[in-house]
Protein backbone atom coordinates (compact mmCIF):
# COMPACT_ATOMS: atom_id res chain seq x y z
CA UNK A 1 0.00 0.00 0.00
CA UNK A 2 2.82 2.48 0.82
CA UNK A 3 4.66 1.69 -2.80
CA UNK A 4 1.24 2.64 -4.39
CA UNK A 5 0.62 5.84 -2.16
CA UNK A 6 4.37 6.59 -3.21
CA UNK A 7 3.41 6.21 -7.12
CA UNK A 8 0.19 8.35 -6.60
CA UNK A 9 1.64 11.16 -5.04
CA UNK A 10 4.43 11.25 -7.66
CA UNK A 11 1.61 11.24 -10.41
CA UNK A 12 -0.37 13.32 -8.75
CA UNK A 13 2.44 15.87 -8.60
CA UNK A 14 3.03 16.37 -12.26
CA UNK A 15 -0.91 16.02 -13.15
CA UNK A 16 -2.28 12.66 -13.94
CA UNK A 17 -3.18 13.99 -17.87
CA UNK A 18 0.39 15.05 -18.67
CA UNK A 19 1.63 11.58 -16.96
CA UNK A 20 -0.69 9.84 -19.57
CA UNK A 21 -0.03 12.19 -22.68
CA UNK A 22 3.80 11.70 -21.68
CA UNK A 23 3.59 7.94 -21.59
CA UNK A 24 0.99 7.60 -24.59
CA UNK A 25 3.51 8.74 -26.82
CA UNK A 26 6.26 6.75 -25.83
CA UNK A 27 8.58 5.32 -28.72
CA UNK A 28 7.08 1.94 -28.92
CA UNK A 29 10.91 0.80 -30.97
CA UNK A 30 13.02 3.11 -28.06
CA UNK A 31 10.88 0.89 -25.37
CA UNK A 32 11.76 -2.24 -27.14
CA UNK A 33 15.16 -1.04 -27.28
CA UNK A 34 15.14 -0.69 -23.42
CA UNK A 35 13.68 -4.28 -22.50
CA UNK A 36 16.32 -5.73 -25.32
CA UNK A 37 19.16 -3.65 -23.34
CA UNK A 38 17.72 -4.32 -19.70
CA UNK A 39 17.43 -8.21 -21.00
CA UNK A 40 21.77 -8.90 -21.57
CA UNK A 41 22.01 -7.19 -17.68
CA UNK A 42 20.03 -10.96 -16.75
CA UNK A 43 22.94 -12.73 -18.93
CA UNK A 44 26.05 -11.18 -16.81
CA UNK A 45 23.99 -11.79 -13.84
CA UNK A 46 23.80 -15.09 -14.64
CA UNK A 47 27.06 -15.99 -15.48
CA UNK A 48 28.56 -13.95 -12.32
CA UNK A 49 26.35 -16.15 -10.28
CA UNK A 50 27.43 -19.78 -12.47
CA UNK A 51 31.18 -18.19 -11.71
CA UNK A 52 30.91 -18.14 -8.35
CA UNK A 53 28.67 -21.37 -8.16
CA UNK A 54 31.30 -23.18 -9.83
CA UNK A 55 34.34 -21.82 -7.69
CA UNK A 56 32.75 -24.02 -4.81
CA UNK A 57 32.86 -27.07 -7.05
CA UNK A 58 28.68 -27.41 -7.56
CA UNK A 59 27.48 -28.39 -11.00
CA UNK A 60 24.39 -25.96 -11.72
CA UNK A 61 23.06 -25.66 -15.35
CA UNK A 62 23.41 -22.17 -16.41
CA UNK A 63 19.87 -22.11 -17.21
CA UNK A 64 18.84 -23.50 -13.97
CA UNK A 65 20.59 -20.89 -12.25
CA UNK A 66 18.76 -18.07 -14.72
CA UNK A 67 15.51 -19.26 -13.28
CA UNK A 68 16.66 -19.89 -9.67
CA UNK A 69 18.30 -15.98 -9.37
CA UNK A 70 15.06 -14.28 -11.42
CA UNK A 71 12.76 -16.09 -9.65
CA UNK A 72 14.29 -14.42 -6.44
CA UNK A 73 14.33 -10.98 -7.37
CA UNK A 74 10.76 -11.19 -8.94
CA UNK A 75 9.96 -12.55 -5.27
CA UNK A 76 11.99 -9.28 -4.35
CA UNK A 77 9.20 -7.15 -5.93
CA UNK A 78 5.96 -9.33 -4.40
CA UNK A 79 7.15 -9.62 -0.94
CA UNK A 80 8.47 -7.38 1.71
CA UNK A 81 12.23 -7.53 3.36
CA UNK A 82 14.09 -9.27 0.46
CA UNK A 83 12.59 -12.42 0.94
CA UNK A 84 13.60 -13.34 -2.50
CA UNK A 85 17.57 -13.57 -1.64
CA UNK A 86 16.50 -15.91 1.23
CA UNK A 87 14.65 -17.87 -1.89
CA UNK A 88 17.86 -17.83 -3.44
CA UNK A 89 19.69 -19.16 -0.74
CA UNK A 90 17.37 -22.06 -0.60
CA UNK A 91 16.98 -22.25 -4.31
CA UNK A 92 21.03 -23.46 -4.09
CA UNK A 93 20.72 -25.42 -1.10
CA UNK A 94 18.45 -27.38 -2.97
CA UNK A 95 20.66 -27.67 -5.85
CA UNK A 96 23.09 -29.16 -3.65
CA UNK A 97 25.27 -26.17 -2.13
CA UNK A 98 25.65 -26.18 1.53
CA UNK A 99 23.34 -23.67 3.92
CA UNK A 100 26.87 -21.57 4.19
CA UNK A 101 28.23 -21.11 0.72
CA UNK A 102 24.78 -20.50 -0.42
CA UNK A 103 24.40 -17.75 2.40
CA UNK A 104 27.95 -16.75 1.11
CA UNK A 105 27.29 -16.74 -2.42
CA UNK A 106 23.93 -14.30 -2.20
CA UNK A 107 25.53 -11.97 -0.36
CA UNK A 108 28.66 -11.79 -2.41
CA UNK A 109 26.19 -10.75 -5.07
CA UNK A 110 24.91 -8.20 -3.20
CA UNK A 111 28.43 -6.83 -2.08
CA UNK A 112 29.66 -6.59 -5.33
CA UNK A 113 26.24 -4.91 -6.57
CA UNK A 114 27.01 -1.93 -4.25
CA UNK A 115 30.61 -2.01 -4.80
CA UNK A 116 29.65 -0.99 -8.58
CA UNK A 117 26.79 1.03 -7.76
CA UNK A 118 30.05 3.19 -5.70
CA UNK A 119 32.11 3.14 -8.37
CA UNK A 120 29.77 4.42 -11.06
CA UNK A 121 28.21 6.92 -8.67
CA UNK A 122 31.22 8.72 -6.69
CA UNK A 123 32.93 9.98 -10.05
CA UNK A 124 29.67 10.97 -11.35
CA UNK A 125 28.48 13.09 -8.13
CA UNK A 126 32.24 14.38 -8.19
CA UNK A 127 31.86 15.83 -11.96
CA UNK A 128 28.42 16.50 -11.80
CA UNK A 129 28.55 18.82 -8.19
CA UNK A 130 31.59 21.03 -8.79
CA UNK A 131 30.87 22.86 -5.50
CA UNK A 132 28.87 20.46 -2.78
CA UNK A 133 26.83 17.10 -2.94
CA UNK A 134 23.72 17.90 -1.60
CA UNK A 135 23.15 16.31 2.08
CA UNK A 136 20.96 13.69 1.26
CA UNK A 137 23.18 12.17 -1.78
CA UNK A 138 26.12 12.31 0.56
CA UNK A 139 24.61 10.51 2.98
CA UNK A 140 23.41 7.49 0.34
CA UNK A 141 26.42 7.47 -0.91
CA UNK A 142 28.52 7.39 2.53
CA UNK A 143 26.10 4.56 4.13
CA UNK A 144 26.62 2.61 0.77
CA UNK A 145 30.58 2.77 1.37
CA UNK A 146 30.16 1.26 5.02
CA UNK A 147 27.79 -1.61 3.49
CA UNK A 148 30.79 -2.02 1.35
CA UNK A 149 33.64 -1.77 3.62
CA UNK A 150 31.67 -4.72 5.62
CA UNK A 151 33.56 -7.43 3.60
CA UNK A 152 36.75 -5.81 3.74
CA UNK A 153 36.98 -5.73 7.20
CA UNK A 154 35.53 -9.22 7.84
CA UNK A 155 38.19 -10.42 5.56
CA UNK A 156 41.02 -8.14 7.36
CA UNK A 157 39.98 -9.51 10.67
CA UNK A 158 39.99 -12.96 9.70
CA UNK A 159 43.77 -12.68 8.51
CA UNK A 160 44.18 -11.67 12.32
CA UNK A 161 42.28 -14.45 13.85
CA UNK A 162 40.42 -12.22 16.34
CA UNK A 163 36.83 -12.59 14.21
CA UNK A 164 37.45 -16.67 13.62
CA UNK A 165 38.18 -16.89 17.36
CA UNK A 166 35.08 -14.85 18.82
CA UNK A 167 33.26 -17.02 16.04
CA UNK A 168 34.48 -20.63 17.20
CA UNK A 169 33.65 -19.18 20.82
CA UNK A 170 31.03 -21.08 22.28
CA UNK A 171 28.75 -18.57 24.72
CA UNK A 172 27.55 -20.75 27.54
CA UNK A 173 24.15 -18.60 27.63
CA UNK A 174 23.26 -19.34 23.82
CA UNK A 175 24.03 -23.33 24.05
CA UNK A 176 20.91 -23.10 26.34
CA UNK A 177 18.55 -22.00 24.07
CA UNK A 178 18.53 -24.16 20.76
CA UNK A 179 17.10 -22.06 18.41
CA UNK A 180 19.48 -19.38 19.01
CA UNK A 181 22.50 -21.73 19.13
CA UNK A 182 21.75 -23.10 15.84
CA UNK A 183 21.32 -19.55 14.29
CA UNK A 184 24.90 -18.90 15.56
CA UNK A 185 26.26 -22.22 14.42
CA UNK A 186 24.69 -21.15 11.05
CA UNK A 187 25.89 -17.59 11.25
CA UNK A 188 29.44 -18.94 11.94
CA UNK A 189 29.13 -21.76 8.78
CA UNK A 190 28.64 -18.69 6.31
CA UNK A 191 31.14 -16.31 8.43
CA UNK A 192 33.47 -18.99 7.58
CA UNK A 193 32.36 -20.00 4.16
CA UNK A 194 32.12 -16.26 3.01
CA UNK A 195 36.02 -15.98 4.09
CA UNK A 196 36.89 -18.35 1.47
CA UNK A 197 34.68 -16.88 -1.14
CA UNK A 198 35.33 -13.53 -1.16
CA UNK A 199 39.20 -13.94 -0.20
CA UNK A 200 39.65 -15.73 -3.80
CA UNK A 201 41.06 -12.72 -5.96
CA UNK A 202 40.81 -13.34 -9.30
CA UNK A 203 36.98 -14.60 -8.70
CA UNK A 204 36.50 -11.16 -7.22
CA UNK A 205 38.10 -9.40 -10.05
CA UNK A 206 35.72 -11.17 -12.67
CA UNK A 207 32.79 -10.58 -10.57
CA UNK A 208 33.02 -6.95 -9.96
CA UNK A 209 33.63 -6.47 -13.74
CA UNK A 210 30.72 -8.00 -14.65
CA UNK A 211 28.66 -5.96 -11.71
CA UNK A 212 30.28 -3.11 -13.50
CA UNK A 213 28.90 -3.90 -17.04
CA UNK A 214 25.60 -5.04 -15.06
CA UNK A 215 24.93 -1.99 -14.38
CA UNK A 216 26.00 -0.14 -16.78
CA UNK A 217 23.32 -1.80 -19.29
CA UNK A 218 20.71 -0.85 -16.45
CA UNK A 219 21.92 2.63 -16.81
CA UNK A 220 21.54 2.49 -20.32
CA UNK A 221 17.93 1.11 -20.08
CA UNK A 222 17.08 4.02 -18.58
CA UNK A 223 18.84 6.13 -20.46
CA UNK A 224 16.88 4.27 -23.54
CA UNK A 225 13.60 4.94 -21.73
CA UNK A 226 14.37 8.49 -21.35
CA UNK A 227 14.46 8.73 -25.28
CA UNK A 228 11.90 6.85 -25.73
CA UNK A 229 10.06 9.43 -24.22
CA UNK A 230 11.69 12.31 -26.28
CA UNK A 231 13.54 13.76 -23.59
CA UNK A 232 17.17 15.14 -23.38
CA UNK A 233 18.93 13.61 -20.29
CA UNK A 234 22.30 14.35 -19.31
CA UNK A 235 24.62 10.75 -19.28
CA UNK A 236 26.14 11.58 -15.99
CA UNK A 237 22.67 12.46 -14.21
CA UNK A 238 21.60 8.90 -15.08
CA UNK A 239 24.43 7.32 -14.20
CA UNK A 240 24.00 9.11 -10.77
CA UNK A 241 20.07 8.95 -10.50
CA UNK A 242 20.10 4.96 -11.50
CA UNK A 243 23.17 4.56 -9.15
CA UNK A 244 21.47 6.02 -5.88
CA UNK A 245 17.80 4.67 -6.99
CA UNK A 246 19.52 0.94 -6.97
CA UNK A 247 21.46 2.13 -3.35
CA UNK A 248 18.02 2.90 -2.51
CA UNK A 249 16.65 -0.88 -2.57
CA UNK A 250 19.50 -2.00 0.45
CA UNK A 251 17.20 -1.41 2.88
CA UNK A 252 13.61 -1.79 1.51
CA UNK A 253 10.43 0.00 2.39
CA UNK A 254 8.08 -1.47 0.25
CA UNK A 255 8.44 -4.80 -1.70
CA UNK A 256 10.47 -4.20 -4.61
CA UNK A 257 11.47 -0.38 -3.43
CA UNK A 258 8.70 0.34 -5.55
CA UNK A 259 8.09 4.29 -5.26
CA UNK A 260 11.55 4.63 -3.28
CA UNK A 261 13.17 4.00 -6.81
CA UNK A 262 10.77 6.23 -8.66
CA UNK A 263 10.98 9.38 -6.02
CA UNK A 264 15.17 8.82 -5.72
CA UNK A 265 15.94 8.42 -9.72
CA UNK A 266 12.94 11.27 -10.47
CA UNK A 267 14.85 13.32 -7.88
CA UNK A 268 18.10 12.90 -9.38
CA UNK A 269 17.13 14.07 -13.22
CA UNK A 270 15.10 17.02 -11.70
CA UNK A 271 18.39 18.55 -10.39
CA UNK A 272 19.81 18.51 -13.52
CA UNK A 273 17.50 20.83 -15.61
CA UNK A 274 14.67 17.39 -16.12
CA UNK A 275 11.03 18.95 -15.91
CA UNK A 276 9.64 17.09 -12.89
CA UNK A 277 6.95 16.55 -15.70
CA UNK A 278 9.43 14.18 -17.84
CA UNK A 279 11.53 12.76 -14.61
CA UNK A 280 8.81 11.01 -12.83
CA UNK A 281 7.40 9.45 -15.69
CA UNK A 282 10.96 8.07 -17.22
CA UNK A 283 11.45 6.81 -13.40
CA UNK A 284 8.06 5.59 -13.42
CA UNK A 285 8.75 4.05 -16.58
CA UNK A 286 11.93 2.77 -16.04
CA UNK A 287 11.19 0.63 -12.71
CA UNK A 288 7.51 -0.72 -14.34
CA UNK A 289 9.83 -2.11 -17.25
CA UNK A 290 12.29 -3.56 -15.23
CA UNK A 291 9.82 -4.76 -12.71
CA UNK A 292 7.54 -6.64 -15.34
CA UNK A 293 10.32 -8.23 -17.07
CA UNK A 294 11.24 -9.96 -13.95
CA UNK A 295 8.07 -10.63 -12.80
CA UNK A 296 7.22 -12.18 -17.00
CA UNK A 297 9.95 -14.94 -16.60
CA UNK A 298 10.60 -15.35 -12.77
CA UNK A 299 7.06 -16.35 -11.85
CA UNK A 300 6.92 -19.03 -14.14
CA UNK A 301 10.27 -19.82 -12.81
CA UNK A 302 8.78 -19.89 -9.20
CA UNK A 303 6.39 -22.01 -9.59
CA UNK A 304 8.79 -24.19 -11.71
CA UNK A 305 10.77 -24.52 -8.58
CA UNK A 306 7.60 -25.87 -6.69
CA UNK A 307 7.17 -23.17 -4.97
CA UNK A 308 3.53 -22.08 -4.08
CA UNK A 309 3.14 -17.64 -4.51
CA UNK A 310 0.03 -17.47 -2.95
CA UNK A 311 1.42 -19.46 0.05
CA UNK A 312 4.76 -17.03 0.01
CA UNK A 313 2.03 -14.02 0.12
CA UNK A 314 0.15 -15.37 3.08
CA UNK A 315 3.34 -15.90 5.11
CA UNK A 316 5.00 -12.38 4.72
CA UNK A 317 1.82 -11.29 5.28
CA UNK A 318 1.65 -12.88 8.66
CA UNK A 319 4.93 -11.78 9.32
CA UNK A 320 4.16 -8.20 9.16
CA UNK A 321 1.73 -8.26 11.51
């Protein structure tokens, strides 16, 4: 309900009839351009997963793993708090890849997602802000840096033993209650198991260059919307406004960071000489393409995997409340 109230108030803002005329007139080649563009992003994403699926020794069809890491993120835009990435964790466990690496593995995804999200963003806010970065980019920006730093400092401290020892410490307290001593037992498995995976250099080198061409082809399929739209958008703006609207969905309001995305990358272009009129419908745009191409192939490839939406719904549901 909030992502909706979100999307209303955005339309509302710039007049629900020059939202439609805008939209209505869209470049119906410039949009298939977009979903064409937006479609090789799944490819990269797919083989940076089967690389780091097959550094652990597991034998995953690339196809298999297509359907397994779509069907999570179009889980991502149905249900609340990421649920999808716990889907993918599953998804591998089932495919034979212990609890750990597959904990490991999804979150190594995620890592290297912000860690090119950084590097596309910081040398655009730098060019694109000669004097200061507004307050609330700099803030996105500096909270994304400390999600990234996370790894490097796990991996620092492990070299040190400190982190491994507090780890393999067994709290005398916890052991009492089961539950919580098999979450830390499980918590230690991928501590351990995320160690290995992310200390692996030349794995991390390939990864993070295909996060980088990731999403660059996002930023390009919103760049193609934009002009299928007719409007003039400055590169560097939608490198930024694509950067921080994706920096945006770490921490989820609504399912999907719908309307978060939309108000964040609408934002962005309108501080760059973008009528408000033409930013929130390319942001608009943008998201709803990106959103339904997901959902078009990874709900088909949810219930593929045997798993039951309706039953997913009820449960987060339940959770919420």
């Amino acid at each position: 309900m909030l992502a909706l109230a979100i999307l209303f108030v955005l339309v509302y803002s710039v007049g629900l009839g020059n939202f439609y005329r805008v939209i209505i007139y869209a470049s119906p080649a410039g949009l298939i351009s977009a979903v064409m563009i937006y479609s090789l992003s799944w490819i990269l994403r797919t083989v940076r997963l089967d690389s780091l699926v097959k550094n652990v020794g597991a034998n995953v069809e690339t196809w298999e793993l297509f359907k397994l890491y779509i069907s999570g993120n179009a889980l991502n835009v149905i249900l609340p708090a990421k649920l999808g990435d716990a889907a993918v964790i599953f998804y591998l466990k089932m495919r034979g890849i212990g609890i750990g690496m597959s904990t490991a593995i999804a979150v190594q995804c995620r890592i290297l997602d912000v860690l090119a999200l950084l590097i596309l963003s910081l040398p655009s806010a730098i060019l694109l802000f000669r004097e200061k970065i507004p307050e609330w980019i700099s803030l996105m920006l500096v909270g994304s840096l400390i999600i990234a730093a996370l790894p490097l400092g796990v991996v620092i401290l492990s070299k040190t033993g400190n982190l491994p020892h507090l780890m393999n410490k067994k709290f005398t307290f916890l052991n009492k209650k089961k539950n919580v001593s098999l979450f830390m037992e499980k918590a230690r498995d991928a501590y351990f198991e995320y160690i290995k995976l992310a200390s692996i250099k030349r794995l991390f080198a390939i990864s993070l260059i295909l996060s980088l061409f990731i999403w660059l082809l996002e930023i390009l399929t919103c760049y193609a919307n934009s002009l299928a739209l007719g409007a003039q958008v400055p590169v560097l703006a939608v490198v930024l406004g694509v950067s921080l609207a994706n920096m945006g969905k770490v921490a989820p309001a609504t399912p999907g960071s719908i309307g978060i995305y939309e108000s964040i990358l609408a934002a962005v272009l309108a501080l760059f000489g973008v009528p408000m009129e033409l930013a929130v419908p390319i942001a608009i745009l943008d998201h709803a393409i990106k959103n339904s191409f997901t959902l078009a192939l990874g709900v088909p490839a949810t219930t593929n995997q045997g798993l039951d939406l309706c039953e997913l719904a009820k449960r987060s549901q339940a959770q919420e409340y």
